[in-house]
N, C-alpha and C. Protein backbone atom coordinates (compact mmCIF):
# COMPACT_ATOMS: atom_id res chain seq x y z
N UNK A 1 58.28 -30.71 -76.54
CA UNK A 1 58.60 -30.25 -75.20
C UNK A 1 57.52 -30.75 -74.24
N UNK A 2 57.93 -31.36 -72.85
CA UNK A 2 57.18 -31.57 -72.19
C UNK A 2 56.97 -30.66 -71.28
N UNK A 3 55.69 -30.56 -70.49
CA UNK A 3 55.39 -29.99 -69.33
C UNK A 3 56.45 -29.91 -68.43
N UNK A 4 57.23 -30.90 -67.68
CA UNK A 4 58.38 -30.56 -67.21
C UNK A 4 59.51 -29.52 -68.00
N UNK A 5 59.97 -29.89 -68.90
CA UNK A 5 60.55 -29.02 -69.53
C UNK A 5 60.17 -27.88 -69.99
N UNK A 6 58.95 -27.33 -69.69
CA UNK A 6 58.37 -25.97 -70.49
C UNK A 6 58.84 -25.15 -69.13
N UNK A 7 60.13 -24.24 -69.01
CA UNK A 7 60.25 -23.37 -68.54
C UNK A 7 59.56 -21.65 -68.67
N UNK A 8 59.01 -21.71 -69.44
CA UNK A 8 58.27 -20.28 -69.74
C UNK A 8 57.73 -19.90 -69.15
N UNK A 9 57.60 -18.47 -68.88
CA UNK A 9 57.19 -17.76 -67.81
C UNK A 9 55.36 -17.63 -68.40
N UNK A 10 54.24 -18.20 -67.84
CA UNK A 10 52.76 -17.45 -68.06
C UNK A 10 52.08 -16.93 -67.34
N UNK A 11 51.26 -15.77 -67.52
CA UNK A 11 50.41 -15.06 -66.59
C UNK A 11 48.86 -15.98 -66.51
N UNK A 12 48.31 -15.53 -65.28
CA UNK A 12 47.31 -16.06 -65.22
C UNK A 12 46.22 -15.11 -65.69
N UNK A 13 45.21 -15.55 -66.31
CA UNK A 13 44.29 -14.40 -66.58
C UNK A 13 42.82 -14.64 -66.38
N UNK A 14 42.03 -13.79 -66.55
CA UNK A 14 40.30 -14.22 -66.48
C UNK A 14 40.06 -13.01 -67.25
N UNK A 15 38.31 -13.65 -67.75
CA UNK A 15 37.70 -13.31 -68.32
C UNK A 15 36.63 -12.55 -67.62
N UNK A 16 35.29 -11.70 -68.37
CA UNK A 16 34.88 -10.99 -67.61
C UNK A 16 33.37 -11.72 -67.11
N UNK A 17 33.44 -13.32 -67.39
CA UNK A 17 32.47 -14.48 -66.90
C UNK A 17 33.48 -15.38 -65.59
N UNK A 18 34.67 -14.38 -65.22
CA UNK A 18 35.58 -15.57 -64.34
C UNK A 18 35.52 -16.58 -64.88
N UNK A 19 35.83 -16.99 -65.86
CA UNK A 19 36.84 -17.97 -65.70
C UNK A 19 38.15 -18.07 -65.97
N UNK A 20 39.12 -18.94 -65.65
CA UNK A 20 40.17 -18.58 -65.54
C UNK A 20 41.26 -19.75 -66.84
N UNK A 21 42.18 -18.80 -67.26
CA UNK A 21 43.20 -19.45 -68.09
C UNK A 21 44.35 -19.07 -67.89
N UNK A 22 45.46 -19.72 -68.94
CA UNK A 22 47.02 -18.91 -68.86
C UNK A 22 47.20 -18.90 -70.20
N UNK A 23 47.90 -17.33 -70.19
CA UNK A 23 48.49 -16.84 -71.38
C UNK A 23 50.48 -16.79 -71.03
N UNK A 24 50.76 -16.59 -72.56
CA UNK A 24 52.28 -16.11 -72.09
C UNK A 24 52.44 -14.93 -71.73
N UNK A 25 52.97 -15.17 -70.59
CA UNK A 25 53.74 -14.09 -70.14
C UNK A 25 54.20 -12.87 -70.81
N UNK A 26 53.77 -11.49 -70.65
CA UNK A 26 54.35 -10.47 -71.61
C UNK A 26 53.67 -10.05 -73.22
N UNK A 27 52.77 -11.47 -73.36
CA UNK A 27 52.09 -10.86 -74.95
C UNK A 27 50.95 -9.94 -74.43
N UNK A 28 50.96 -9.35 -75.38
CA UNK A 28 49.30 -8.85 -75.51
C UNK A 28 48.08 -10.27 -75.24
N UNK A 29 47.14 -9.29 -74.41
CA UNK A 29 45.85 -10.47 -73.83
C UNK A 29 44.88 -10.15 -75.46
N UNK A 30 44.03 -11.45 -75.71
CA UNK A 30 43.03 -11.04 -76.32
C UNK A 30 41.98 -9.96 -75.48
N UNK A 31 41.00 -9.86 -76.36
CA UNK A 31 40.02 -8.80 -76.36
C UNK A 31 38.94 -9.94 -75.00
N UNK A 32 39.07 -8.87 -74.01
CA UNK A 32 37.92 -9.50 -73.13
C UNK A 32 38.39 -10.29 -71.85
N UNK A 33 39.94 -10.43 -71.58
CA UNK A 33 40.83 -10.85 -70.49
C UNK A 33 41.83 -9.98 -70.15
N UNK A 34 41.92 -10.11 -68.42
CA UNK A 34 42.67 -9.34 -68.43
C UNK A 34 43.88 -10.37 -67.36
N UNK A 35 45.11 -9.98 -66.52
CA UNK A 35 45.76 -10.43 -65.72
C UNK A 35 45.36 -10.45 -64.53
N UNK A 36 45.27 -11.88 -63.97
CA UNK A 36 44.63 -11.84 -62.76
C UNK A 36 45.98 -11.78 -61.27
N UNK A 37 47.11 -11.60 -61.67
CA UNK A 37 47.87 -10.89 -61.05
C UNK A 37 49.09 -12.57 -60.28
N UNK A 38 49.08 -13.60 -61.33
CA UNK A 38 49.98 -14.63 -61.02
C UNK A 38 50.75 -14.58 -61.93
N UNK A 39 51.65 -14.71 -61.87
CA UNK A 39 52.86 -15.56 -62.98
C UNK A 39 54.04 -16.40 -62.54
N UNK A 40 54.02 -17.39 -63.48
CA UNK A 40 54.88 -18.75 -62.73
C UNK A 40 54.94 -19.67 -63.98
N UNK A 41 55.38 -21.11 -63.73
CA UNK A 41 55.46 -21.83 -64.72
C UNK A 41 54.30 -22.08 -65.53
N UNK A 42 53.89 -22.66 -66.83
CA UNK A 42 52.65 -23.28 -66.79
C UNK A 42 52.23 -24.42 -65.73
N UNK A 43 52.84 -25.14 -64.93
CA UNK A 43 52.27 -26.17 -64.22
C UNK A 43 51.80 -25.03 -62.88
N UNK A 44 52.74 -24.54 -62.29
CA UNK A 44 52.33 -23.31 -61.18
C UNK A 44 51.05 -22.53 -61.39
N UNK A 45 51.17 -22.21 -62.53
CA UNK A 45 49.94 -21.65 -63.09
C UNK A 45 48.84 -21.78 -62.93
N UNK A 46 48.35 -23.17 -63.62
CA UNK A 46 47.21 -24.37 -63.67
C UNK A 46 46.82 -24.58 -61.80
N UNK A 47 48.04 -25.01 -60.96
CA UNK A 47 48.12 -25.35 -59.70
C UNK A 47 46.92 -24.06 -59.26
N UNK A 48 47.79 -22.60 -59.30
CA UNK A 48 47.27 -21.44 -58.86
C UNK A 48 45.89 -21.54 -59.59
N UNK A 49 45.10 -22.28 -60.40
CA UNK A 49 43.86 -21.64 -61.09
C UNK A 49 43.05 -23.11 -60.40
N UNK A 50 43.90 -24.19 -59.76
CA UNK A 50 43.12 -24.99 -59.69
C UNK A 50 42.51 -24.40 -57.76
N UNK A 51 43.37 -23.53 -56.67
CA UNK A 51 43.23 -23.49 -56.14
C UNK A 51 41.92 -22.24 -56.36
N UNK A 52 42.27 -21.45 -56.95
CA UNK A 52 40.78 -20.11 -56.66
C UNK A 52 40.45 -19.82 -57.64
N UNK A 53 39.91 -21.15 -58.66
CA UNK A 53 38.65 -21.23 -59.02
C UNK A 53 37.86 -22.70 -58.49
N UNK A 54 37.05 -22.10 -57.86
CA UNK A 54 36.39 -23.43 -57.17
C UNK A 54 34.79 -23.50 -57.45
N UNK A 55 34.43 -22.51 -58.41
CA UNK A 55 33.17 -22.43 -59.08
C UNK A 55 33.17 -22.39 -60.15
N UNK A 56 33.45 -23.29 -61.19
CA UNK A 56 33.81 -22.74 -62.61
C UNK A 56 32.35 -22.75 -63.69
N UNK A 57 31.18 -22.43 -62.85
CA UNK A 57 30.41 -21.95 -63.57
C UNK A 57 30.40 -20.57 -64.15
N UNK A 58 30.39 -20.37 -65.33
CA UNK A 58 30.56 -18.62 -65.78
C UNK A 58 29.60 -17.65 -64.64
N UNK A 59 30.29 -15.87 -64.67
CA UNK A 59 29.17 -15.42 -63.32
C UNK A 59 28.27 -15.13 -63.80
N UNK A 60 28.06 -15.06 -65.47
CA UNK A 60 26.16 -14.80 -65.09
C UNK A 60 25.28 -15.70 -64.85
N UNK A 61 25.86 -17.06 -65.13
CA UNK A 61 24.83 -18.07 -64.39
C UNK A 61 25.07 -18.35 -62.81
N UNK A 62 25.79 -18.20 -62.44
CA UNK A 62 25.65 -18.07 -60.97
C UNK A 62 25.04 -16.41 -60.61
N UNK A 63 25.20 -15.40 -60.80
CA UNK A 63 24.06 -14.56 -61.09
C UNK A 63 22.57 -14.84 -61.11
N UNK A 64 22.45 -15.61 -62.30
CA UNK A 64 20.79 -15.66 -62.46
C UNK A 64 20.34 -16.51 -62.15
N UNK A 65 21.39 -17.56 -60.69
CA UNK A 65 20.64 -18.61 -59.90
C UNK A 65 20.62 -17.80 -58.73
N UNK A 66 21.18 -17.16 -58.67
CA UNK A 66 21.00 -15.96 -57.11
C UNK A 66 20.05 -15.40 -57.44
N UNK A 67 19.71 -14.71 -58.54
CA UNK A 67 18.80 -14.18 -58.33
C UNK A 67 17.35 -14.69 -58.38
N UNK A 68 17.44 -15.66 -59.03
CA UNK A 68 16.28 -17.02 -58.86
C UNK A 68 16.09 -18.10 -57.68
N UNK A 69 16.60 -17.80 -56.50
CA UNK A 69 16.97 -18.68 -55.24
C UNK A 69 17.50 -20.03 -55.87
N UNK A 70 18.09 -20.23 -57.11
CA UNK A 70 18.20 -21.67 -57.32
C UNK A 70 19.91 -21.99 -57.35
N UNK A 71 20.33 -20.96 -56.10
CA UNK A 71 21.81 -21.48 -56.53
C UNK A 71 22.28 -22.40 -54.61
N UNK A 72 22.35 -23.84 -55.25
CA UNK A 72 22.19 -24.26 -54.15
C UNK A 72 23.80 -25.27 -54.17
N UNK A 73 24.38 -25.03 -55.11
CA UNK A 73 25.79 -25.60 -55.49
C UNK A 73 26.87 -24.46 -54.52
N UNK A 74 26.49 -23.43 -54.37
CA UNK A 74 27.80 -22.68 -53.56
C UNK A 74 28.46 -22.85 -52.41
């Protein structure tokens, strides 16, 4: 099956370092993600994760460059 053809419905989800993935739609999340409140195709999906995540450093290292004045990437 291709990407075009993958009609399945997936949620978007994150972790508790933000970052962001897609699960299917309707399963149980693993341990440690939850729904970040999208669902759409997988390509919609990806689209939606490419627009708001625009820092994909995990947050405790952007954390412990804030708190070290060394976060000069934001």
């Amino acid at each position: 099956m291709t990407d075009a053809e993958d009609d399945r419905q997936y949620d978007v989800v994150v972790n508790d370092e933000e970052q962001y993935s897609i699960w299917f739609a309707g399963r149980d999340l693993p341990p440690g993600w939850s729904r970040a409140g999208h669902t759409g195709t997988r390509q919609d999906c990806l689209d939606h994760i490419d627009r708001v995540w625009t820092d994909i450093r995990p947050l405790s290292v952007r954390r412990g460059l804030e708190e070290t004045g060394g976060d000069s990437a934001a």
